[in-house]
N, C-alpha and C. Protein backbone atom coordinates (compact mmCIF):
# COMPACT_ATOMS: atom_id res chain seq x y z
N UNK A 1 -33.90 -57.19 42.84
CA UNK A 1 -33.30 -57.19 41.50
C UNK A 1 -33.95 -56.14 40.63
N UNK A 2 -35.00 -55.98 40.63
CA UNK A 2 -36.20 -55.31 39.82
C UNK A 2 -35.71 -53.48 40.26
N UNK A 3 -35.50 -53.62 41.76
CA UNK A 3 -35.16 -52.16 42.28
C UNK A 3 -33.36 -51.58 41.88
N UNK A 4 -32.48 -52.67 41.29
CA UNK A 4 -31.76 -52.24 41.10
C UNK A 4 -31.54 -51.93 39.64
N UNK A 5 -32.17 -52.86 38.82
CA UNK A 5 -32.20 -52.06 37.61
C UNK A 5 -33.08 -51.01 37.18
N UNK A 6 -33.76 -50.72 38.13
CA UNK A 6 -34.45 -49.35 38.19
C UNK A 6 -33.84 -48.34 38.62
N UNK A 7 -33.04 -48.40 39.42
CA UNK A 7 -31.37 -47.43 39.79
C UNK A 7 -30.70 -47.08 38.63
N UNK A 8 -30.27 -48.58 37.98
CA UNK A 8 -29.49 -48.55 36.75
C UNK A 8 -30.36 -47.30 35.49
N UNK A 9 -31.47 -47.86 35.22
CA UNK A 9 -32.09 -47.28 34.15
C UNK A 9 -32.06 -45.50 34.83
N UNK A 10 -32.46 -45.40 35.59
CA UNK A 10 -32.58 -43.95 36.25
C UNK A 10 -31.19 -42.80 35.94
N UNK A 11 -30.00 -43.76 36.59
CA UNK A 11 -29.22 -43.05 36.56
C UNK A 11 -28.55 -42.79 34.76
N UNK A 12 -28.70 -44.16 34.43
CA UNK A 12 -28.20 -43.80 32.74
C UNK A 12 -28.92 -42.67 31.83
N UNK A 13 -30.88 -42.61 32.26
CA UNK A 13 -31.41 -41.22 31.97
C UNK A 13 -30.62 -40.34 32.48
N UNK A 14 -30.55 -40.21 34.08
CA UNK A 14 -29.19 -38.67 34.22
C UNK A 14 -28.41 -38.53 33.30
N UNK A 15 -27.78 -39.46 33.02
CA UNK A 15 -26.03 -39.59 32.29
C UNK A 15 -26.93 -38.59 30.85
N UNK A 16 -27.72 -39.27 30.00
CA UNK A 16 -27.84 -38.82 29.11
C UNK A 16 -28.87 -37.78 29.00
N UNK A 17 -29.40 -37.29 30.08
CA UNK A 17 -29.65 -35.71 29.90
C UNK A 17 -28.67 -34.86 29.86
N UNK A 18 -27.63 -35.06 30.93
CA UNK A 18 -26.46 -33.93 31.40
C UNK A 18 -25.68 -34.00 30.11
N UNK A 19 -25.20 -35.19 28.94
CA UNK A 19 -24.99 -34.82 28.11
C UNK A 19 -25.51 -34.59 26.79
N UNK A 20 -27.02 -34.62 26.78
CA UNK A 20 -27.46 -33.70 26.12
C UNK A 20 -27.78 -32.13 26.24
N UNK A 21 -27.90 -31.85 27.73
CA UNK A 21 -27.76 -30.75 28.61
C UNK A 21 -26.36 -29.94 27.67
N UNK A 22 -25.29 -30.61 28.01
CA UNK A 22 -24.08 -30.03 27.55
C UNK A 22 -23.86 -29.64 26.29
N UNK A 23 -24.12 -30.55 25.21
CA UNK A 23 -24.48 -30.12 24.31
C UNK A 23 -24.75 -28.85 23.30
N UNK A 24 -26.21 -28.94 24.06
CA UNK A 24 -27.13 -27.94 23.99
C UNK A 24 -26.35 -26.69 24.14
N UNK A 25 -25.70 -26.59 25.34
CA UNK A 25 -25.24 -25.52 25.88
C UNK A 25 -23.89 -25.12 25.14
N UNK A 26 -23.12 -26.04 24.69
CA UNK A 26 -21.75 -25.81 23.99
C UNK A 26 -22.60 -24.85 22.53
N UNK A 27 -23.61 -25.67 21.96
CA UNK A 27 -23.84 -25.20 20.75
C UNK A 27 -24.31 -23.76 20.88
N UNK A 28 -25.14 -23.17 21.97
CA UNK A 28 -25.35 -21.89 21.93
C UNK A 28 -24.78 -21.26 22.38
N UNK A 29 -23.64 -21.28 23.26
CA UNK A 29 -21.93 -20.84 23.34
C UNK A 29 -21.78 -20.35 21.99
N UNK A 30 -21.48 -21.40 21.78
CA UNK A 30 -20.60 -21.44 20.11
C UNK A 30 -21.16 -20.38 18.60
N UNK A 31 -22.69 -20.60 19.40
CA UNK A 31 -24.00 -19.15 18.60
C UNK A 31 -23.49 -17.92 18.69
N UNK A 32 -23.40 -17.90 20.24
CA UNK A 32 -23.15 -16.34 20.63
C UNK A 32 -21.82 -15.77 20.26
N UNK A 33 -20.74 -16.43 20.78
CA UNK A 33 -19.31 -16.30 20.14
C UNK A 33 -19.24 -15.75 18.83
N UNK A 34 -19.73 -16.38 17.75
CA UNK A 34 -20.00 -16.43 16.50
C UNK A 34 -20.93 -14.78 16.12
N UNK A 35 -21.61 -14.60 16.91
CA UNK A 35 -22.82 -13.83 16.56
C UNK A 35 -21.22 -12.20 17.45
N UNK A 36 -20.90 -12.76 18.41
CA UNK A 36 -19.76 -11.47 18.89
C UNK A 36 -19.19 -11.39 17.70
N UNK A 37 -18.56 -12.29 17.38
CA UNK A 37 -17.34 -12.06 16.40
C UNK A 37 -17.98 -11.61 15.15
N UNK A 38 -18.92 -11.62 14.83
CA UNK A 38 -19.50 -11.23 13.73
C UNK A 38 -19.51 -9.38 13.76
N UNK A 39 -20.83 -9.39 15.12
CA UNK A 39 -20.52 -7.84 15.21
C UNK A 39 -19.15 -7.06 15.08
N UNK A 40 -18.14 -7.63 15.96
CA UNK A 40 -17.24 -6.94 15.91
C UNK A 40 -16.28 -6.74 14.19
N UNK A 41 -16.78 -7.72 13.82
CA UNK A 41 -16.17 -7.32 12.19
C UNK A 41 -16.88 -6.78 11.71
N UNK A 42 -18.35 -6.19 11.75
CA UNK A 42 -19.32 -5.10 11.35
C UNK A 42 -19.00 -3.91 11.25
N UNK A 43 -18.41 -3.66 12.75
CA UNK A 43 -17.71 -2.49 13.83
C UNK A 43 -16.51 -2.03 13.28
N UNK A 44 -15.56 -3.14 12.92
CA UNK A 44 -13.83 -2.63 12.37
C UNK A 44 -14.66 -2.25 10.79
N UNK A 45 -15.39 -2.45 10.12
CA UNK A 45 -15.50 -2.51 9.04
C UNK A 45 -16.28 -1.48 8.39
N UNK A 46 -16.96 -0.72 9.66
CA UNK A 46 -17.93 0.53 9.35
C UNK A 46 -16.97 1.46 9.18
N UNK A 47 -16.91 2.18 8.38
CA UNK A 47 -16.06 3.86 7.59
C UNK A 47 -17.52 5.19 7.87
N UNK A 48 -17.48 5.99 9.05
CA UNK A 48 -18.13 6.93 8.43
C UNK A 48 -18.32 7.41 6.53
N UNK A 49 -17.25 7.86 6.65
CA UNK A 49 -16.95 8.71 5.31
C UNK A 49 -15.49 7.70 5.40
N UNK A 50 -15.93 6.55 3.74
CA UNK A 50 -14.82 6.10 3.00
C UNK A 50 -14.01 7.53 2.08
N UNK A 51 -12.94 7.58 1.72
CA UNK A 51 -12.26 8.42 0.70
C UNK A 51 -11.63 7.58 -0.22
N UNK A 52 -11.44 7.95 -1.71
CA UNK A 52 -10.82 7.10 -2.83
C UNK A 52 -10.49 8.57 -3.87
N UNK A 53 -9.23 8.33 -3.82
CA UNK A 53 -8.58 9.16 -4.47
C UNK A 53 -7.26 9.23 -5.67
N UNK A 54 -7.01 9.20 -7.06
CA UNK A 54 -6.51 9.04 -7.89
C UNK A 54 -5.65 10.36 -8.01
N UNK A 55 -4.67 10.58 -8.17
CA UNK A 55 -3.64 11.80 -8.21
C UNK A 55 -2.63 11.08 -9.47
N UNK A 56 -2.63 12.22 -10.21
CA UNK A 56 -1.79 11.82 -11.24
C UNK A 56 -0.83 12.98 -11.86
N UNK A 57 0.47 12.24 -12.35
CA UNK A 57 1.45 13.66 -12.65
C UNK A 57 1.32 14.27 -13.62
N UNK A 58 1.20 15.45 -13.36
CA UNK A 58 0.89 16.42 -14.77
C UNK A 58 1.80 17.39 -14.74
N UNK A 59 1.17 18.61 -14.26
CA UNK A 59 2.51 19.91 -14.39
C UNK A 59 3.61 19.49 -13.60
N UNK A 60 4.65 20.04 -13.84
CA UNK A 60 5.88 19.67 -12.79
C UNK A 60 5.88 20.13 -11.18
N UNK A 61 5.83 19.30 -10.28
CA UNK A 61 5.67 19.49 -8.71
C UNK A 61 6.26 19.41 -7.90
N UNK A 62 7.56 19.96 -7.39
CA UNK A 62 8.74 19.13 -6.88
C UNK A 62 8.69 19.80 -5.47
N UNK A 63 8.54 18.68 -4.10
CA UNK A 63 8.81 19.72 -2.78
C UNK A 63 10.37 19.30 -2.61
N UNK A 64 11.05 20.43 -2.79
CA UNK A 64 12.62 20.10 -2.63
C UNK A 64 13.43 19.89 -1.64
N UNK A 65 11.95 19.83 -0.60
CA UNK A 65 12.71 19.01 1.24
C UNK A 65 13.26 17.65 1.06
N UNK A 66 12.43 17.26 -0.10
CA UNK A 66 11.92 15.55 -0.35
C UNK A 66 13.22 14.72 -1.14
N UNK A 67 14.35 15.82 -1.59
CA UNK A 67 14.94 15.09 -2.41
C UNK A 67 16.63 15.88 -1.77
N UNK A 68 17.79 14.70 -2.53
CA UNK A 68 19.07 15.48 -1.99
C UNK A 68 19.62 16.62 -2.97
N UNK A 69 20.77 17.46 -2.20
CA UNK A 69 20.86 18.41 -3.02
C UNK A 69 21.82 17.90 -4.47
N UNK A 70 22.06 16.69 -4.69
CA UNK A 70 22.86 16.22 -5.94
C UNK A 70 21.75 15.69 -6.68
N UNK A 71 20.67 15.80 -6.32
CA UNK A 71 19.39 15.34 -6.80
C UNK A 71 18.90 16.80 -7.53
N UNK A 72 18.47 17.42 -6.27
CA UNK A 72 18.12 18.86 -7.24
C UNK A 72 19.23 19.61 -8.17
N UNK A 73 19.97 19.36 -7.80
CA UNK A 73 21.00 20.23 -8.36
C UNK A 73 21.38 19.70 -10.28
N UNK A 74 21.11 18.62 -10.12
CA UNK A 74 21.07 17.81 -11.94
C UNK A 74 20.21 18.19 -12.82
N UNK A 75 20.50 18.40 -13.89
CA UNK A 75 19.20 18.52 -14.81
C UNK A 75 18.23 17.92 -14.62
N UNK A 76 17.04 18.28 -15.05
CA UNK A 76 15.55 17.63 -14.60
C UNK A 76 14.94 17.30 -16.07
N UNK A 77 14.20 16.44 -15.95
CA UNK A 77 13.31 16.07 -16.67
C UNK A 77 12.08 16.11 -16.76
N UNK A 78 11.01 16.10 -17.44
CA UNK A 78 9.45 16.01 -16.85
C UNK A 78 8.81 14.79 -17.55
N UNK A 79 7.71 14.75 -17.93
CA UNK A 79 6.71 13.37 -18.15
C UNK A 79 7.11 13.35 -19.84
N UNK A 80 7.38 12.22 -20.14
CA UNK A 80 7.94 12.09 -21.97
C UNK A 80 8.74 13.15 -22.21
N UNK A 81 9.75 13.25 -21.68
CA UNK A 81 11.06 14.00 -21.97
C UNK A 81 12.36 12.81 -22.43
N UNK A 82 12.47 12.88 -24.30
CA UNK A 82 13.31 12.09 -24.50
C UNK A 82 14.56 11.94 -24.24
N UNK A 83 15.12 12.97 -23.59
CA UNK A 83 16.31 13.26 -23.56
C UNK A 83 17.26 12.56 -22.31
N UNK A 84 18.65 12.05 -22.53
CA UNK A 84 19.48 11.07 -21.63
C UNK A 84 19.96 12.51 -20.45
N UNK A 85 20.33 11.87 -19.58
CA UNK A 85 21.46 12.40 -18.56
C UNK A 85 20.22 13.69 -18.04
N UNK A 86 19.01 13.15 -17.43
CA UNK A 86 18.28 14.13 -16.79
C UNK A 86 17.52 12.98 -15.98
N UNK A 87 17.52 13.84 -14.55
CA UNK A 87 16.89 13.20 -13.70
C UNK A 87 15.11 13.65 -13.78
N UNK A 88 14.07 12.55 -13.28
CA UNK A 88 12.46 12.80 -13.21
C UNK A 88 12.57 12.64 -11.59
N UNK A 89 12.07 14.04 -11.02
CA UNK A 89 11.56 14.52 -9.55
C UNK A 89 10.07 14.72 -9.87
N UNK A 90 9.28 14.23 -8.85
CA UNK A 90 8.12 14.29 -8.74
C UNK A 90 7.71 14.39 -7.45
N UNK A 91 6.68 15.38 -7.04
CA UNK A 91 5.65 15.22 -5.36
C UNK A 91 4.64 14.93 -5.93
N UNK A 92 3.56 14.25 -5.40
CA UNK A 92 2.27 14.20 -5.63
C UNK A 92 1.74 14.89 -4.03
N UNK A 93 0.73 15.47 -3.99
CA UNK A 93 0.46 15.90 -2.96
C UNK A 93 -1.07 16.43 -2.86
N UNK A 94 -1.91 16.00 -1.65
CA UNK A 94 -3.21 16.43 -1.70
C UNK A 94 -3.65 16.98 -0.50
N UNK A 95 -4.93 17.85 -0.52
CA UNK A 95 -5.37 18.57 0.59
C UNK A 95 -5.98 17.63 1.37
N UNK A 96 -5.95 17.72 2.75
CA UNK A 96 -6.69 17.12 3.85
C UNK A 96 -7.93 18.06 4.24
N UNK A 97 -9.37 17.48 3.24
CA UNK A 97 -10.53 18.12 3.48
C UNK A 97 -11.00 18.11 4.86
N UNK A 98 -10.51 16.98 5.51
CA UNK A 98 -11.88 16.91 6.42
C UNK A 98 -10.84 16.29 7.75
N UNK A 99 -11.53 16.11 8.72
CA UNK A 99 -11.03 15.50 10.07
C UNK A 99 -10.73 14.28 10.41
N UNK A 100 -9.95 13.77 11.12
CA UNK A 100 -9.72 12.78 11.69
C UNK A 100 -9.97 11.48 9.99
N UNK A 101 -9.02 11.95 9.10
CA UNK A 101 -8.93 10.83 7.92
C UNK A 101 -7.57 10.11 7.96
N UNK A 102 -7.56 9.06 7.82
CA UNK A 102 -6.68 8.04 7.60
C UNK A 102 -6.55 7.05 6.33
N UNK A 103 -5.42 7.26 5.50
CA UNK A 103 -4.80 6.63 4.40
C UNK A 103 -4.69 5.25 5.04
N UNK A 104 -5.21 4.49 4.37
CA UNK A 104 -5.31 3.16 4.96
C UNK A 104 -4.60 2.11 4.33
N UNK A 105 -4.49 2.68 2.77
CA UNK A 105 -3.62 1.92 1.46
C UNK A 105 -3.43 3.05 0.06
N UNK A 106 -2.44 2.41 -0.48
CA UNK A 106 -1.86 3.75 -1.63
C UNK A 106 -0.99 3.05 -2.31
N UNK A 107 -1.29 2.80 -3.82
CA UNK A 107 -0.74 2.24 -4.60
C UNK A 107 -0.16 3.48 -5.69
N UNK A 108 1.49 3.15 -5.72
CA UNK A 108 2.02 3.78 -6.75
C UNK A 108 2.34 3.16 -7.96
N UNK A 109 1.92 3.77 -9.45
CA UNK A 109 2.06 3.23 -10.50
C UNK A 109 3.08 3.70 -10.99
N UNK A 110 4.18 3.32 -11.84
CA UNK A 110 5.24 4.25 -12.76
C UNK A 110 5.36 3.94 -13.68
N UNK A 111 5.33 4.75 -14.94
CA UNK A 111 5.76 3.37 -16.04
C UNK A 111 6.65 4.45 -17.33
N UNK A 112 7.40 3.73 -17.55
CA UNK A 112 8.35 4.25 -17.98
C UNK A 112 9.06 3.74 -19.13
N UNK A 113 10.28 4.39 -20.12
CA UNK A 113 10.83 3.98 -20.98
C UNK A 113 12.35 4.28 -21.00
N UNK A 114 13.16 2.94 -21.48
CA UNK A 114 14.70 3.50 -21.73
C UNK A 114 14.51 4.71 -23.16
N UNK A 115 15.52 5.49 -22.89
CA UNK A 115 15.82 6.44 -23.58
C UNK A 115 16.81 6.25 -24.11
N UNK A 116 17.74 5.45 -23.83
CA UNK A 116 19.00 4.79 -24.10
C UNK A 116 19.02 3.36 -24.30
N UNK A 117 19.82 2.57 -25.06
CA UNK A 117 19.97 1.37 -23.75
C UNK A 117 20.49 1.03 -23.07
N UNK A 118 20.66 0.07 -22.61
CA UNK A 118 21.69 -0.72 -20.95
C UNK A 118 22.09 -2.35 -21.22
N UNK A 119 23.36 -1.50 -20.81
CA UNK A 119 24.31 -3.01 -21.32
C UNK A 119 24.27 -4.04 -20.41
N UNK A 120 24.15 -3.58 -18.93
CA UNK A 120 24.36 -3.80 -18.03
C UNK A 120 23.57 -3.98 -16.53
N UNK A 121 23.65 -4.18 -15.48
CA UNK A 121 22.64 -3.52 -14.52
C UNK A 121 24.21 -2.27 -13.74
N UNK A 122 25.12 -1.88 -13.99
CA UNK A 122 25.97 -1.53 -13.57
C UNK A 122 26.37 -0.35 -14.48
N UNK A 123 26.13 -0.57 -16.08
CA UNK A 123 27.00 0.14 -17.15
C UNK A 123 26.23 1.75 -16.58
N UNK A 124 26.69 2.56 -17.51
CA UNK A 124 26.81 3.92 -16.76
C UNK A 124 25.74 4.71 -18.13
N UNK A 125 24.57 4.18 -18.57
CA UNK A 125 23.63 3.90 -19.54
C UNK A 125 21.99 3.62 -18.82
N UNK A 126 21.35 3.60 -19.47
CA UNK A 126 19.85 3.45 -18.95
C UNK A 126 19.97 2.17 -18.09
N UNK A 127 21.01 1.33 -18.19
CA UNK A 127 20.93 0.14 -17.43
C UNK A 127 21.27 0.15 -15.96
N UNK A 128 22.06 1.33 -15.96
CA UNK A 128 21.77 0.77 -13.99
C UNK A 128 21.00 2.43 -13.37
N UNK A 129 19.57 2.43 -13.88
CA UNK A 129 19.03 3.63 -13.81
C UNK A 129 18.06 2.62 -12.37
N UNK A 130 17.57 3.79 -11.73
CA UNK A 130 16.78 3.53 -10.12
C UNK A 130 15.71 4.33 -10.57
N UNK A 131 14.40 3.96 -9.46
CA UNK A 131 13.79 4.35 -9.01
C UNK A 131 13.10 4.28 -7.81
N UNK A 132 12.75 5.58 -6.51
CA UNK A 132 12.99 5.12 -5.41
C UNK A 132 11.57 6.20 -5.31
N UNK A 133 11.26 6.16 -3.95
CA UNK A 133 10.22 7.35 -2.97
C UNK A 133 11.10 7.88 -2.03
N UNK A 134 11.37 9.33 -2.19
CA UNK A 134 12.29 9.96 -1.41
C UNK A 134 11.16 10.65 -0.36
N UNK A 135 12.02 10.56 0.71
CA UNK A 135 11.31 11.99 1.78
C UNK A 135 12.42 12.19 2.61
N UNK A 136 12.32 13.44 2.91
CA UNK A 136 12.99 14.33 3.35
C UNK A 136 15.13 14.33 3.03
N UNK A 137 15.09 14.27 1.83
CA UNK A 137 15.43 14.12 1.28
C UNK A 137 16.91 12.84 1.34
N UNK A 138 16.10 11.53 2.09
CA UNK A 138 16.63 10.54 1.85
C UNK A 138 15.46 9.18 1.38
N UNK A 139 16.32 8.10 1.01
CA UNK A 139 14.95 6.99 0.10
C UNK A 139 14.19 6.68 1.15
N UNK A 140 13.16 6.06 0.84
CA UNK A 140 12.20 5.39 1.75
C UNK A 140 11.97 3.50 1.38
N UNK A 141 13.29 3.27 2.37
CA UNK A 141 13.02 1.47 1.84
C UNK A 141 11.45 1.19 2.55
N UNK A 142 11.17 -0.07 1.75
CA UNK A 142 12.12 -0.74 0.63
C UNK A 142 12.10 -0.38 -0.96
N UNK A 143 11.80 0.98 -0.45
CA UNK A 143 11.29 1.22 -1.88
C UNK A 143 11.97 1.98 -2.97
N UNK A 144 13.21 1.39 -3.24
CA UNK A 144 14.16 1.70 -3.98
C UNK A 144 14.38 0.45 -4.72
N UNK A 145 14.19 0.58 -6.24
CA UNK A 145 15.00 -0.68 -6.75
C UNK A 145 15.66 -0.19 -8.10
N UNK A 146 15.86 -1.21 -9.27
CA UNK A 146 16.54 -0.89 -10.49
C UNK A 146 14.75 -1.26 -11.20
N UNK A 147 15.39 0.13 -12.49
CA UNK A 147 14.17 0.01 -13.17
C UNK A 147 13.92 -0.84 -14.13
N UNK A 148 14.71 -1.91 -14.61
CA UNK A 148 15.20 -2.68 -15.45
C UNK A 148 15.19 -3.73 -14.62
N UNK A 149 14.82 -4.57 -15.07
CA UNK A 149 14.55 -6.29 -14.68
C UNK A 149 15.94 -7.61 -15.13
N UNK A 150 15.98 -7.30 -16.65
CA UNK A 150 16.87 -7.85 -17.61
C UNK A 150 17.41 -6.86 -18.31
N UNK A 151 18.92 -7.59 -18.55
CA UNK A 151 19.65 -6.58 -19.72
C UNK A 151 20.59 -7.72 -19.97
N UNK A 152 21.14 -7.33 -21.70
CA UNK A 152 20.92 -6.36 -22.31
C UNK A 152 19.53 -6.03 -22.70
N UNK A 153 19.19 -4.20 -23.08
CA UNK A 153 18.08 -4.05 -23.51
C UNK A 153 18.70 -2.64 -24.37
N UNK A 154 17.49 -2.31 -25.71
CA UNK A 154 17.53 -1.47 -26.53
C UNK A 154 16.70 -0.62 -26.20
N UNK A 155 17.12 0.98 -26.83
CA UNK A 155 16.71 1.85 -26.56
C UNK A 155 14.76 1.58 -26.90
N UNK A 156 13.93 2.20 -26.15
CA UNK A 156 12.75 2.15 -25.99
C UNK A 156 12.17 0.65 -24.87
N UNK A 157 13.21 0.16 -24.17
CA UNK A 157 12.49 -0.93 -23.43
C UNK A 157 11.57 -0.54 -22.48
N UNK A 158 10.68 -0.71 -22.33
CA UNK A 158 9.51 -0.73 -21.29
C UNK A 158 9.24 -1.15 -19.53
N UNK A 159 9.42 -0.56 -18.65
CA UNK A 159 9.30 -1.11 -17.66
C UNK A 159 8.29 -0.39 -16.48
N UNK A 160 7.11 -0.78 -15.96
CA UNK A 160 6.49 -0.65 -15.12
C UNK A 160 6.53 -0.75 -13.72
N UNK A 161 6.31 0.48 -12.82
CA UNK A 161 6.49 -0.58 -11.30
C UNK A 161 5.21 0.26 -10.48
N UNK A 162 4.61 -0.58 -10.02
CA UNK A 162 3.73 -0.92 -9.12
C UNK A 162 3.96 -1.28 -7.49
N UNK A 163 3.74 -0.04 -6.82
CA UNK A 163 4.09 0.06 -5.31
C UNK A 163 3.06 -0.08 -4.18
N UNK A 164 2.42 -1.06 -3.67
CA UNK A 164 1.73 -1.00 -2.30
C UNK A 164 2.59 -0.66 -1.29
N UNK A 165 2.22 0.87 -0.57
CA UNK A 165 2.86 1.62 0.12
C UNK A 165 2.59 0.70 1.41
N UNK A 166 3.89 0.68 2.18
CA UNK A 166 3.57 0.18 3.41
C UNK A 166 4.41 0.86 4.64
N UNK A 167 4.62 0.88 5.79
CA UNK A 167 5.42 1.09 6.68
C UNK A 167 5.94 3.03 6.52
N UNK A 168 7.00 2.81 6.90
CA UNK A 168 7.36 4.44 6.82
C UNK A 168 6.93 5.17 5.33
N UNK A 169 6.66 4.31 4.48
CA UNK A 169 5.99 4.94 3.16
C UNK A 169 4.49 5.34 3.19
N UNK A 170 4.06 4.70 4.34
CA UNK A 170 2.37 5.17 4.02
C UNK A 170 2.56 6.00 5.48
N UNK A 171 3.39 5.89 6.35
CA UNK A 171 2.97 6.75 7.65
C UNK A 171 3.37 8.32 7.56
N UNK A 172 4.33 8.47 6.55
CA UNK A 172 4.74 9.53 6.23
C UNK A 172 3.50 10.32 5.06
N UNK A 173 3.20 9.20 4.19
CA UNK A 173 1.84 10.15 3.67
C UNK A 173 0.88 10.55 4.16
N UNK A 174 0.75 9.93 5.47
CA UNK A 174 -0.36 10.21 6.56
C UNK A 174 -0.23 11.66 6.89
N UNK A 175 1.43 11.93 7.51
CA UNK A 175 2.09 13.17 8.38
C UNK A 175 1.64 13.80 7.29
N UNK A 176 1.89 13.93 6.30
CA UNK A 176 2.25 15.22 5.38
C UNK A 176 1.87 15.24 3.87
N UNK A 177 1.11 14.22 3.85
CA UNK A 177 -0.68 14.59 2.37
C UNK A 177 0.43 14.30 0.86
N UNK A 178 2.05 13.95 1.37
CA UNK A 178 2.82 14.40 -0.32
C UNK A 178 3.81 12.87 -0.04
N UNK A 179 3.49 12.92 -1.95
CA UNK A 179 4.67 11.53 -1.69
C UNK A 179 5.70 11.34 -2.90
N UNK A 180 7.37 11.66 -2.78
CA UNK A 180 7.86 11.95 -3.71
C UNK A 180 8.28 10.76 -4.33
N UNK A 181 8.91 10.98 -5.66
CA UNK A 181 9.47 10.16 -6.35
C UNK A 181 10.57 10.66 -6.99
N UNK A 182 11.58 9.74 -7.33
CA UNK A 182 12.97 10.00 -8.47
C UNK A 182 13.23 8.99 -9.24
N UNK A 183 13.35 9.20 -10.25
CA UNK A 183 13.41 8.06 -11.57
C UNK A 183 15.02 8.72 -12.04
N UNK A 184 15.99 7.89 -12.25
CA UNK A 184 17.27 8.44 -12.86
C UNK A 184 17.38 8.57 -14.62
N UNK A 185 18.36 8.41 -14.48
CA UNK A 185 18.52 10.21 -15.59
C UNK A 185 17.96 9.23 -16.89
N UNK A 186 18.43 8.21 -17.51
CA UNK A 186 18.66 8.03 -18.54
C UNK A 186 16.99 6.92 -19.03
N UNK A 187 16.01 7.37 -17.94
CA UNK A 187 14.73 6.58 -18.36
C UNK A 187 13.58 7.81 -18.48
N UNK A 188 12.88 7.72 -19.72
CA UNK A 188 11.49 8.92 -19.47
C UNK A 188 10.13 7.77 -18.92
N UNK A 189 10.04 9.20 -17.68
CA UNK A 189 8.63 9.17 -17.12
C UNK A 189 7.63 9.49 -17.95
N UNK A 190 6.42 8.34 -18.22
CA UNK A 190 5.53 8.19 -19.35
C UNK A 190 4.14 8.36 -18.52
N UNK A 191 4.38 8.00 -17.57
CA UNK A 191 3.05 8.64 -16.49
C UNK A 191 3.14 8.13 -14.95
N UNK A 192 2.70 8.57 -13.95
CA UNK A 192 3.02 7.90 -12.88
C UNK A 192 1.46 8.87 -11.82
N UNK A 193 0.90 8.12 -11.25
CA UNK A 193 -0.39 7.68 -10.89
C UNK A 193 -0.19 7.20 -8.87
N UNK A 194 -1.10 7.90 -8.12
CA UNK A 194 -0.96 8.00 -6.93
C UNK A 194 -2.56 6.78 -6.59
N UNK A 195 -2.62 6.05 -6.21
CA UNK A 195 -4.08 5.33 -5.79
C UNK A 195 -4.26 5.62 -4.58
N UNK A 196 -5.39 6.34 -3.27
CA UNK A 196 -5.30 6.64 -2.36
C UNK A 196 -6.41 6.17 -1.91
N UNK A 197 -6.65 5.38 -0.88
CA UNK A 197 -7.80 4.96 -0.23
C UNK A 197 -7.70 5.23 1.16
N UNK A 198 -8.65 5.82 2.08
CA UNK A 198 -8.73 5.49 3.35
C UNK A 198 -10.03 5.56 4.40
N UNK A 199 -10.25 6.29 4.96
CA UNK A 199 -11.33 6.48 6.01
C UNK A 199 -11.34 8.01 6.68
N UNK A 200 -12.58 8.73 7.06
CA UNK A 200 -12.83 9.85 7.48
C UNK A 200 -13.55 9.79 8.50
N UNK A 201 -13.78 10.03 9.72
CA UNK A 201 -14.09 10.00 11.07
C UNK A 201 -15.51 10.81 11.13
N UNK A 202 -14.83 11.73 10.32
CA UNK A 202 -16.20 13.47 10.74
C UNK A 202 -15.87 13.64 9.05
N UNK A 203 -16.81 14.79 8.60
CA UNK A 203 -16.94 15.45 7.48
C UNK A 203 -16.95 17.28 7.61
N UNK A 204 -16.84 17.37 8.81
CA UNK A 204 -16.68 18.93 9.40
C UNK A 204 -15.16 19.02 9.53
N UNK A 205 -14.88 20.38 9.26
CA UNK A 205 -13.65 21.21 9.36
C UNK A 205 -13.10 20.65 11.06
């Protein structure tokens, strides 16, 4: 009797080493995993050379690949130009200093004013006025909308738009350093602002 609960007691010590054994072992699994996954977000997260770059519209800049020819062909407008029935063309465009850089995010600002007002989102008045990112001289969805939110509105209404570039809008600023815009006729461009962030590989030519 004595020898079998000495079996008993023996083997229940096994039982509860192997699962403290296990344990043990899950938890420093679970260390190392933790300690990988860590590095590797160290790794995605290291930038040789970060870049941050602000571009803003000033003199008039227009690459006229970027827009259609019923586009160029209309009267133009530039930055606080009060005047109705003129279209605002804009490129923003910057040099590629260095090697192997990548635009990673790019926020466009616009902000703008009726010059008219709009009766409508349709009427043929500041109210069914657009603004889009053209390249090569068709839009770049989704980034076309109306510049007007609500109407009716009176001459001087206010409207802002704010663009996180994504998809064929940021891969194309990648190709080619320029990113256009068209605001229609009957709204003045009051300033409009390029935000450019990305990453640089090398700092040599």
């Amino acid at each position: 009797m004595q020898r079998l609960t000495a079996k008993k007691s023996l083997a229940y010590s096994l039982l509860l080493f192997t699962f403290t054994l296990s344990g043990a072992l899950a938890k420093a699994q679970d260390r190392a995993a933790l300690q990988v996954s860590e590095g590797q977000l160290v790794a995605k997260a290291a930038c040789p050379r970060p870049i941050s770059l602000m571009l803003t519209a000033t003199t008039p800049n227009v690459v006229n690949s970027d827009f259609s020819a019923l586009q160029l062909a209309a009267p133009r407008a530039w930055l606080n130009d009060p005047a109705i029935n003129k279209n605002f063309l804009y490129t923003f465009q910057y040099a590629k200093d260095e090697k192997c850089c990548e635009v990673t995010s790019a926020i466009l600002t616009v902000r703008m004013k009726a010059n008219q007002s709009g009766q409508s989102k349709t009427s043929p008045d500041a109210g069914n006025d657009g603004i889009s990112i053209m390249y090569n001289g068709a839009v770049v969805l989704p980034f076309s909308q109306p510049v007007y939110s609500s109407w009716s509105f009176n001459a001087g209404q206010t409207a802002t738009k704010t663009w996180t570039l994504t998809g064929a809008a940021l891969a194309n600023l990648n190709a080619t350093h320029r990113l256009s815009i068209y605001v229609q006729d009957d709204t003045m461009v009051q300033s409009a602002t390029l935000q450019i962030s990305g990453c640089c590989l090398s700092t040599s030519q």
